[in-house]
N, C-alpha and C. Protein backbone atom coordinates (compact mmCIF):
# COMPACT_ATOMS: atom_id res chain seq x y z
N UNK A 1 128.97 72.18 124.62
CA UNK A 1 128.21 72.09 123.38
C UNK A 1 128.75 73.13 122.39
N UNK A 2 128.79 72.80 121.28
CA UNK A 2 129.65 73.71 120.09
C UNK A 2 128.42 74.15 119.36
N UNK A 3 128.52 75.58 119.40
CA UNK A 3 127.65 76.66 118.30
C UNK A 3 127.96 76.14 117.03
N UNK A 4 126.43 76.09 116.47
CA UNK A 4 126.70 76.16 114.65
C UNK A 4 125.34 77.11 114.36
N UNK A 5 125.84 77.67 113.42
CA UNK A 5 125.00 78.12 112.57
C UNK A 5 124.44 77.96 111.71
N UNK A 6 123.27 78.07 111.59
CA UNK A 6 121.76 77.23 111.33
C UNK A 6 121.65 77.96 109.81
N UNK A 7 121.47 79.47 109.61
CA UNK A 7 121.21 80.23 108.97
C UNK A 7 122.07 81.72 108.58
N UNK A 8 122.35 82.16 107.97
CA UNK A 8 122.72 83.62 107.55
C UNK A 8 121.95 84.23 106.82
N UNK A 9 121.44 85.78 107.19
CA UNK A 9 120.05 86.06 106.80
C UNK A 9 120.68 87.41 106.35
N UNK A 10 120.05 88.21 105.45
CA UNK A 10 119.92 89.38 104.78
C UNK A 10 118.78 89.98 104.79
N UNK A 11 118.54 91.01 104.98
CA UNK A 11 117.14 92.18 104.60
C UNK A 11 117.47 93.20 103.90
N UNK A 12 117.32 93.78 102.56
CA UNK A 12 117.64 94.74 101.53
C UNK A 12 116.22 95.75 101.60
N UNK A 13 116.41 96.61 101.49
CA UNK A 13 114.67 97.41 100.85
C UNK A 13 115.35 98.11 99.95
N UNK A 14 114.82 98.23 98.91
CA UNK A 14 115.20 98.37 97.26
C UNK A 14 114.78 99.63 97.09
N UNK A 15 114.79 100.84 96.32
CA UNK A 15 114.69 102.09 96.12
C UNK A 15 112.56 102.01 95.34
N UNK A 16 112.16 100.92 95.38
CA UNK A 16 110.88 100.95 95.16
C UNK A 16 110.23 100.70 96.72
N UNK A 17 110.60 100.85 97.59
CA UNK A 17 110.36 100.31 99.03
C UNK A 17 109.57 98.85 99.28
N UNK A 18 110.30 97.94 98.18
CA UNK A 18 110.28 96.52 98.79
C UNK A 18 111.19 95.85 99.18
N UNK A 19 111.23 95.01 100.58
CA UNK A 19 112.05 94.31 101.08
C UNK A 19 112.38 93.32 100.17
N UNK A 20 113.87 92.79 100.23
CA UNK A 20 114.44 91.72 100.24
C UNK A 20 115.07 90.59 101.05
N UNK A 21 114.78 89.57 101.19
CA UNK A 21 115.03 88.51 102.12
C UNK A 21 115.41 87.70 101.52
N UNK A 22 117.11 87.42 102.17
CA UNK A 22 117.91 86.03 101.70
C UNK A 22 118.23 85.40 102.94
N UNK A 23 118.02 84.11 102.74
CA UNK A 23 118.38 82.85 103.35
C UNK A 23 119.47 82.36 102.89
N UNK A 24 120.48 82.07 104.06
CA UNK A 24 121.66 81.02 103.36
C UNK A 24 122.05 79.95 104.13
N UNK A 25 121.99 78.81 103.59
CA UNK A 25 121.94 77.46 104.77
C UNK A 25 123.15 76.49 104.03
N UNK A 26 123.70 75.72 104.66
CA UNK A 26 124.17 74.45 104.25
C UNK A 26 123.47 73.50 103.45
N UNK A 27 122.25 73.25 103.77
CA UNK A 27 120.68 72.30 103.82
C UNK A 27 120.44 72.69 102.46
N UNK A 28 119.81 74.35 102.90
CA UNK A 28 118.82 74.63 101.56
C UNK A 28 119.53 75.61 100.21
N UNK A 29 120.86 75.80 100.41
CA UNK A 29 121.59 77.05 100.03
C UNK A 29 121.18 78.08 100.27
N UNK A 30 120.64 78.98 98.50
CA UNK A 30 120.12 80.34 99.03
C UNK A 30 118.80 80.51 98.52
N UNK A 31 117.81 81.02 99.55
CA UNK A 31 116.59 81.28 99.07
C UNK A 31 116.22 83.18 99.32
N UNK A 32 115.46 82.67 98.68
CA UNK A 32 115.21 85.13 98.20
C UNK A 32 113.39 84.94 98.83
N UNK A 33 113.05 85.95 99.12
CA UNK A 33 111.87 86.53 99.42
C UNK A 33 111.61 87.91 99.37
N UNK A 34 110.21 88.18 98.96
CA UNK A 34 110.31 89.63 98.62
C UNK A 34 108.92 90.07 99.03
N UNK A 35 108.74 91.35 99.46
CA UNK A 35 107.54 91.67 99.99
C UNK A 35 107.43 93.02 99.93
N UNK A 36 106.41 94.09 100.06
CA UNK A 36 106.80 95.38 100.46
C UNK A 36 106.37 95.42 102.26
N UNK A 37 105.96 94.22 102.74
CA UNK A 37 105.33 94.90 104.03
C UNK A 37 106.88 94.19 104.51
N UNK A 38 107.45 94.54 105.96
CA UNK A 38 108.79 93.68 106.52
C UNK A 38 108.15 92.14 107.41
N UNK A 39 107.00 93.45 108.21
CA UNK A 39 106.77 91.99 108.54
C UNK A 39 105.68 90.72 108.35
N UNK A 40 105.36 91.01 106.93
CA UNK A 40 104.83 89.76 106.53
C UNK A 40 106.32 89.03 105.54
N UNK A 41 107.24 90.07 105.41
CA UNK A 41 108.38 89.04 105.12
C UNK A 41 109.43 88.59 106.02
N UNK A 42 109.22 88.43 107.10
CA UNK A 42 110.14 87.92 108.11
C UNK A 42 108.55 86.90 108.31
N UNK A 43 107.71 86.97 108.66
CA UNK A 43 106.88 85.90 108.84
C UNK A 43 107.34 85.00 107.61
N UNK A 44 107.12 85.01 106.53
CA UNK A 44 107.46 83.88 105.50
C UNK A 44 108.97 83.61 105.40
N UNK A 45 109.57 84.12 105.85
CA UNK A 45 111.66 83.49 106.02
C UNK A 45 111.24 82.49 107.45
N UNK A 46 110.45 83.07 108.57
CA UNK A 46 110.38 82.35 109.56
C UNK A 46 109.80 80.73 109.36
N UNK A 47 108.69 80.93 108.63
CA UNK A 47 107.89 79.83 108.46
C UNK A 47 108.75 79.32 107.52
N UNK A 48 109.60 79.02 106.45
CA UNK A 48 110.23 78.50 105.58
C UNK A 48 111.28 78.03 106.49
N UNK A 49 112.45 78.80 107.31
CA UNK A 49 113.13 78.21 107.96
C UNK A 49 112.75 76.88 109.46
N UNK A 50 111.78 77.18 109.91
CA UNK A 50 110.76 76.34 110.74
C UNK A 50 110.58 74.89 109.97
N UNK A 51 109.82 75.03 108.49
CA UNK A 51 109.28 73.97 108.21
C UNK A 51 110.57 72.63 107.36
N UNK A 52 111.53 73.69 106.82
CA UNK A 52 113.12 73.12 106.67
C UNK A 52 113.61 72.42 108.12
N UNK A 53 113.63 73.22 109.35
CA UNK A 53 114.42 72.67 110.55
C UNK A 53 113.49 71.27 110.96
N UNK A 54 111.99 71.11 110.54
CA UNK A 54 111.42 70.19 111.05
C UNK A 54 111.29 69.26 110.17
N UNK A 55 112.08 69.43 108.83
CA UNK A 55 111.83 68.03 107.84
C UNK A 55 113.35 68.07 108.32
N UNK A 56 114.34 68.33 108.35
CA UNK A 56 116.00 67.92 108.79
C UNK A 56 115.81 66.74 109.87
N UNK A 57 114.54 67.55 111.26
CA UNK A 57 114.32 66.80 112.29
C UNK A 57 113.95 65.63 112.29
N UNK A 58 112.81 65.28 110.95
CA UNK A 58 112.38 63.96 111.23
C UNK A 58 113.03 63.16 110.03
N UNK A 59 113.53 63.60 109.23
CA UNK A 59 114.67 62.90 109.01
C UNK A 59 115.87 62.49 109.86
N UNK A 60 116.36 62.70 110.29
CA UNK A 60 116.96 62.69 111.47
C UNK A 60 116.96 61.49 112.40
N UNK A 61 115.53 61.72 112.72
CA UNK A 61 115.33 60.54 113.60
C UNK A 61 115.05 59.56 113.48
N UNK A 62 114.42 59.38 112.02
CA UNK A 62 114.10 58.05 111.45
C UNK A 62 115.83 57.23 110.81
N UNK A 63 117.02 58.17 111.07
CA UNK A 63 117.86 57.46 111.15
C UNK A 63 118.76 56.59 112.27
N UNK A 64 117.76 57.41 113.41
CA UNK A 64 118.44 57.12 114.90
C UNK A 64 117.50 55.95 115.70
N UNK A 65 116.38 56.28 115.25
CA UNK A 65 115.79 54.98 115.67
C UNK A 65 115.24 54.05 115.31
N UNK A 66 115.80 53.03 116.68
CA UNK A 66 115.95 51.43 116.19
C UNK A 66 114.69 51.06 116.33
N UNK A 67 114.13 50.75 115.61
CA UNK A 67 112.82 50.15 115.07
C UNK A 67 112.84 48.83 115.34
N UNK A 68 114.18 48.23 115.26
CA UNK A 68 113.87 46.39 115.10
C UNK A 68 114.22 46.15 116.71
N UNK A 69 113.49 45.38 117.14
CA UNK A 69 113.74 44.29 118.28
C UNK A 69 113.85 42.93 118.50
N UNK A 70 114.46 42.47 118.59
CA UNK A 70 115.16 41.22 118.83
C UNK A 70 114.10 40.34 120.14
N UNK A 71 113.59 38.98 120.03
CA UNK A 71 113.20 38.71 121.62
C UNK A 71 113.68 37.14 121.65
C-alpha cells in the first residue's frame, strides 16, 4: 500500500500569544485558523479536517456503487 499525504499542517504563535493554524490539502488548498488557546485550535483544524475527509468519503462512494440491478 503506497503512503499519501492527506494534509500539511503549520502552528505559528504570533508575538501577541495567538496561535496560528494552516492547513494544506490537495482537496481544500489552504485554510488558516486562529485562536489564543492551542488546544481549542487543534480541536477546530481537527474537526475541519474530519468533516472534509468524510464529505471526500461519501462522495466517493456514491461513485463506486452500483445502484442498478439487472434481473
Amino acid at each position: 500500500m503506497e503512503e499519501e499525504t492527506l494534509y500539511n499542517i503549520e502552528i505559528h504563535k504570533d508575538d501577541n500569544g495567538r496561535y496560528l493554524g494552516k492547513l494544506f490539502s490537495d482537496v481544500d488548498g489552504e485554510k488558516e485558523f486562529k485562536n489564543e488557546h492551542l488546544d481549542k485550535l487543534l480541536r477546530d483544524m481537527t474537526i475541519d479536517m474530519q468533516l472534509a475527509l468524510d464529505e471526500f468519503s461519501n462522495r466517493s462512494t456514491m461513485f463506486t456503487d452500483d445502484t442498478t440491478t439487472t434481473k
